[in-house]
Protein backbone atom coordinates (compact mmCIF):
# COMPACT_ATOMS: atom_id res chain seq x y z
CA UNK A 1 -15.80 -24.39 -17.35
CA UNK A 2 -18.68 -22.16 -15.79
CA UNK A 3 -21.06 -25.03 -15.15
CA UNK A 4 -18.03 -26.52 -13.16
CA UNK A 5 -17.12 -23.85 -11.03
CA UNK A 6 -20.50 -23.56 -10.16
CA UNK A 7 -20.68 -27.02 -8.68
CA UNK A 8 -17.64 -25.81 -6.48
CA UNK A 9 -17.43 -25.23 -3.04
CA UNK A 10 -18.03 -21.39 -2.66
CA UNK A 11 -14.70 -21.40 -0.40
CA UNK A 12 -13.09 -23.60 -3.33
CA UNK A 13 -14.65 -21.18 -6.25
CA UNK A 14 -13.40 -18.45 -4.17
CA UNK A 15 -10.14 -20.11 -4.68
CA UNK A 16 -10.36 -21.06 -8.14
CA UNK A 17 -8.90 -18.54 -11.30
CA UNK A 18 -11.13 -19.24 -13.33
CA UNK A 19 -14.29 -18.73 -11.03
CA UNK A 20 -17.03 -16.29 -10.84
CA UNK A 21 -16.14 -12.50 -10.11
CA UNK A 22 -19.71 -11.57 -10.54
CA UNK A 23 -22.62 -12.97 -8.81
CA UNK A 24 -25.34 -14.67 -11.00
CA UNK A 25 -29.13 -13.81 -11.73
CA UNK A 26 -31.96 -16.63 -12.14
CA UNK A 27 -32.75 -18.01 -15.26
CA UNK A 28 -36.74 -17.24 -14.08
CA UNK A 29 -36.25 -14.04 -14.58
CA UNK A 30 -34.24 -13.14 -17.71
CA UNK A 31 -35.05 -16.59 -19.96
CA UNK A 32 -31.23 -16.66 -19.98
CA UNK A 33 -29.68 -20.25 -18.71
CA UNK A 34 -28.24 -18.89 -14.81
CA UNK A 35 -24.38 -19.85 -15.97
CA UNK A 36 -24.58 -17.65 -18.83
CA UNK A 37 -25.69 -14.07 -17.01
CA UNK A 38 -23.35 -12.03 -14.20
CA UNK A 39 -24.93 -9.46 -12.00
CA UNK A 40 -22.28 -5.86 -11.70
CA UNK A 41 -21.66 -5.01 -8.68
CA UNK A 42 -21.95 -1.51 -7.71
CA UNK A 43 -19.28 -0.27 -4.96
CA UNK A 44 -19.90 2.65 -2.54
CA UNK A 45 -17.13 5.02 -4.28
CA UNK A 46 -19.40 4.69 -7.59
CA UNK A 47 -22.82 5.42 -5.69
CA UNK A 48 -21.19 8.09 -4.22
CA UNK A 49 -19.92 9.50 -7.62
CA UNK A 50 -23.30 9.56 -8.90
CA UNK A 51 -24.96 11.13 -5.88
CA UNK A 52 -22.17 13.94 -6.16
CA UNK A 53 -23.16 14.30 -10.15
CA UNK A 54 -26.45 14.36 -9.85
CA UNK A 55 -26.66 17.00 -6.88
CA UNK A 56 -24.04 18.69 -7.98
CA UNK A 57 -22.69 18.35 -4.64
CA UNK A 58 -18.78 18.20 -3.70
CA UNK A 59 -17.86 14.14 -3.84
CA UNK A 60 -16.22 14.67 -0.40
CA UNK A 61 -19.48 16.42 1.08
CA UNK A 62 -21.29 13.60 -0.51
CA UNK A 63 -18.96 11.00 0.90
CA UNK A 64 -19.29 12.14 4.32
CA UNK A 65 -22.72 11.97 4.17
CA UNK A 66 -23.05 9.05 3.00
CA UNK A 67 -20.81 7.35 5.64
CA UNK A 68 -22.63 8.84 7.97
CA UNK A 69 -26.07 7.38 6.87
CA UNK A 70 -24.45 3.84 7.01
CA UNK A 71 -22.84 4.71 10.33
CA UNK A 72 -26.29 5.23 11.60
CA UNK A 73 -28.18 2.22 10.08
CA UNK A 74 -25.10 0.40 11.77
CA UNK A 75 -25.51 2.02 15.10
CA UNK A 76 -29.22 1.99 15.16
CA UNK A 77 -29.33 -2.13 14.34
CA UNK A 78 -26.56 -2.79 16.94
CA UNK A 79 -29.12 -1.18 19.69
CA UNK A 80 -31.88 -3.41 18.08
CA UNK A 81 -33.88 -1.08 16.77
CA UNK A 82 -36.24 -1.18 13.85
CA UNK A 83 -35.47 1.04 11.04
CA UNK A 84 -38.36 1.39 8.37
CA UNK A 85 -37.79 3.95 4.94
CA UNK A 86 -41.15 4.18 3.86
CA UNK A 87 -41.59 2.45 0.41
CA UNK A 88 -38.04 1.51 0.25
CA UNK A 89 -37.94 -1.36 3.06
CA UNK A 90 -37.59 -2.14 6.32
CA UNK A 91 -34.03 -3.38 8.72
CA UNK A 92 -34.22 -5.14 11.49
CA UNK A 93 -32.46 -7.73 13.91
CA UNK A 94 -33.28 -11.31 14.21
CA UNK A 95 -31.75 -13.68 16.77
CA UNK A 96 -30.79 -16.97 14.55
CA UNK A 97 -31.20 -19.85 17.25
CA UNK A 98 -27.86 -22.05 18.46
CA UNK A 99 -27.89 -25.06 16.22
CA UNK A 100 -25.62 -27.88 15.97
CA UNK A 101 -23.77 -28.77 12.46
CA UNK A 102 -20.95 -30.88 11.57
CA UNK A 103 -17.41 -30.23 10.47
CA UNK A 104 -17.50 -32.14 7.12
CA UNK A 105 -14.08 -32.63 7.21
CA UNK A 106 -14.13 -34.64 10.94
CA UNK A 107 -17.71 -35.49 10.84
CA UNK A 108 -17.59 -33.92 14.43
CA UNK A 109 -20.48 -32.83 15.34
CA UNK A 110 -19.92 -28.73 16.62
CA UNK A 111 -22.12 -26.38 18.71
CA UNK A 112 -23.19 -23.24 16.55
CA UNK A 113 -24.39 -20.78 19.32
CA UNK A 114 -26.86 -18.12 18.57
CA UNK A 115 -26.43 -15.20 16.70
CA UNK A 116 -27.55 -11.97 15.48
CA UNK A 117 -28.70 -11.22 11.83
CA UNK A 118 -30.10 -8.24 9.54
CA UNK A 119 -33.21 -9.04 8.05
CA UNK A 120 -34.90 -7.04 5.08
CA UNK A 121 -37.83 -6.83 4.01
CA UNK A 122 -38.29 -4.81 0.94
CA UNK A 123 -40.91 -2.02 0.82
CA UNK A 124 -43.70 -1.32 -1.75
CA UNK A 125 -41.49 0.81 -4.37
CA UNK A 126 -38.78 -1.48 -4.53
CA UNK A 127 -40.66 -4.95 -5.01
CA UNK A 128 -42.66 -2.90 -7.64
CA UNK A 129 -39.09 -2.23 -9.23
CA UNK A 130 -38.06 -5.75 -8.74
CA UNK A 131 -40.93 -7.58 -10.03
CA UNK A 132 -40.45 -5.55 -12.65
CA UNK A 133 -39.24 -7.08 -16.28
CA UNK A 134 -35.34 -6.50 -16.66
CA UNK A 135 -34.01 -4.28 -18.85
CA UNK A 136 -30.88 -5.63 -19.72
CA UNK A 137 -28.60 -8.68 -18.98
CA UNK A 138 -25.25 -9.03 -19.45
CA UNK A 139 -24.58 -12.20 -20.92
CA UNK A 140 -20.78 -14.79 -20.39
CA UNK A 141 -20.03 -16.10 -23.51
């Protein structure tokens, strides 16, 4: 049932019960077949909970400063500005060109216009990190 949901749609997956709640990791890097191993996701309540552990900081001081942080990466990218954490990476805004696709329903072909993206381009520590052998994987059985 795995293998099939991952020859779904990702709208139709989305859709499915049985699809995947957890994104998957490459077989390249854990020797594990790709349908077998799920990736956690970490939310920013949980980060936040760990911050506030480890700094023995109040959670809602922690919180707070937290949202700020992302309120500024947010702010800062929406005036197109660079932002660069040294050995951690770098943000910045790309301009994806208009394109023209088609509606595979209709066959119609449809004008994308251009847009605005995030790009990322990790920095020395964390490529170090990721290149990195994993630990462990959680494996679907």
């Amino acid at each position: 049932m795995l293998v099939g949901c991952m020859r779904m749609h990702p709208a139709e997956r989305a859709r499915h019960k049985g699809g995947l709640p957890l994104q998957l990791l490459s077989y390249r890097r854990t020797g594990v077949p790709k349908e077998r191993q799920v990736m956690a996701t970490v939310t920013k309540k949980e980060l936040i909970d760990r911050i506030s552990e480890q700094t023995q900081a109040k959670r809602v001081l922690v919180k707070h400063i937290v949202q700020a942080f992302l309120d500024e990466i947010v702010d800062e990218l929406g005036r197109d500005n660079r932002l660069e954490f040294r050995d951690f990476g770098v943000f910045e805004t790309r301009t994806r060109a208009s394109r023209q696709a088609q509606n595979p329903k209709t066959l119609e072909r449809v004008d994308v216009p251009a847009k605005r993206t995030v790009k990322f381009k990790m920095g020395r520590t964390m490529r170090a990190r990721l290149s990195a052998p994993l630990r462990t994987t959680k494996v679907v059985e």
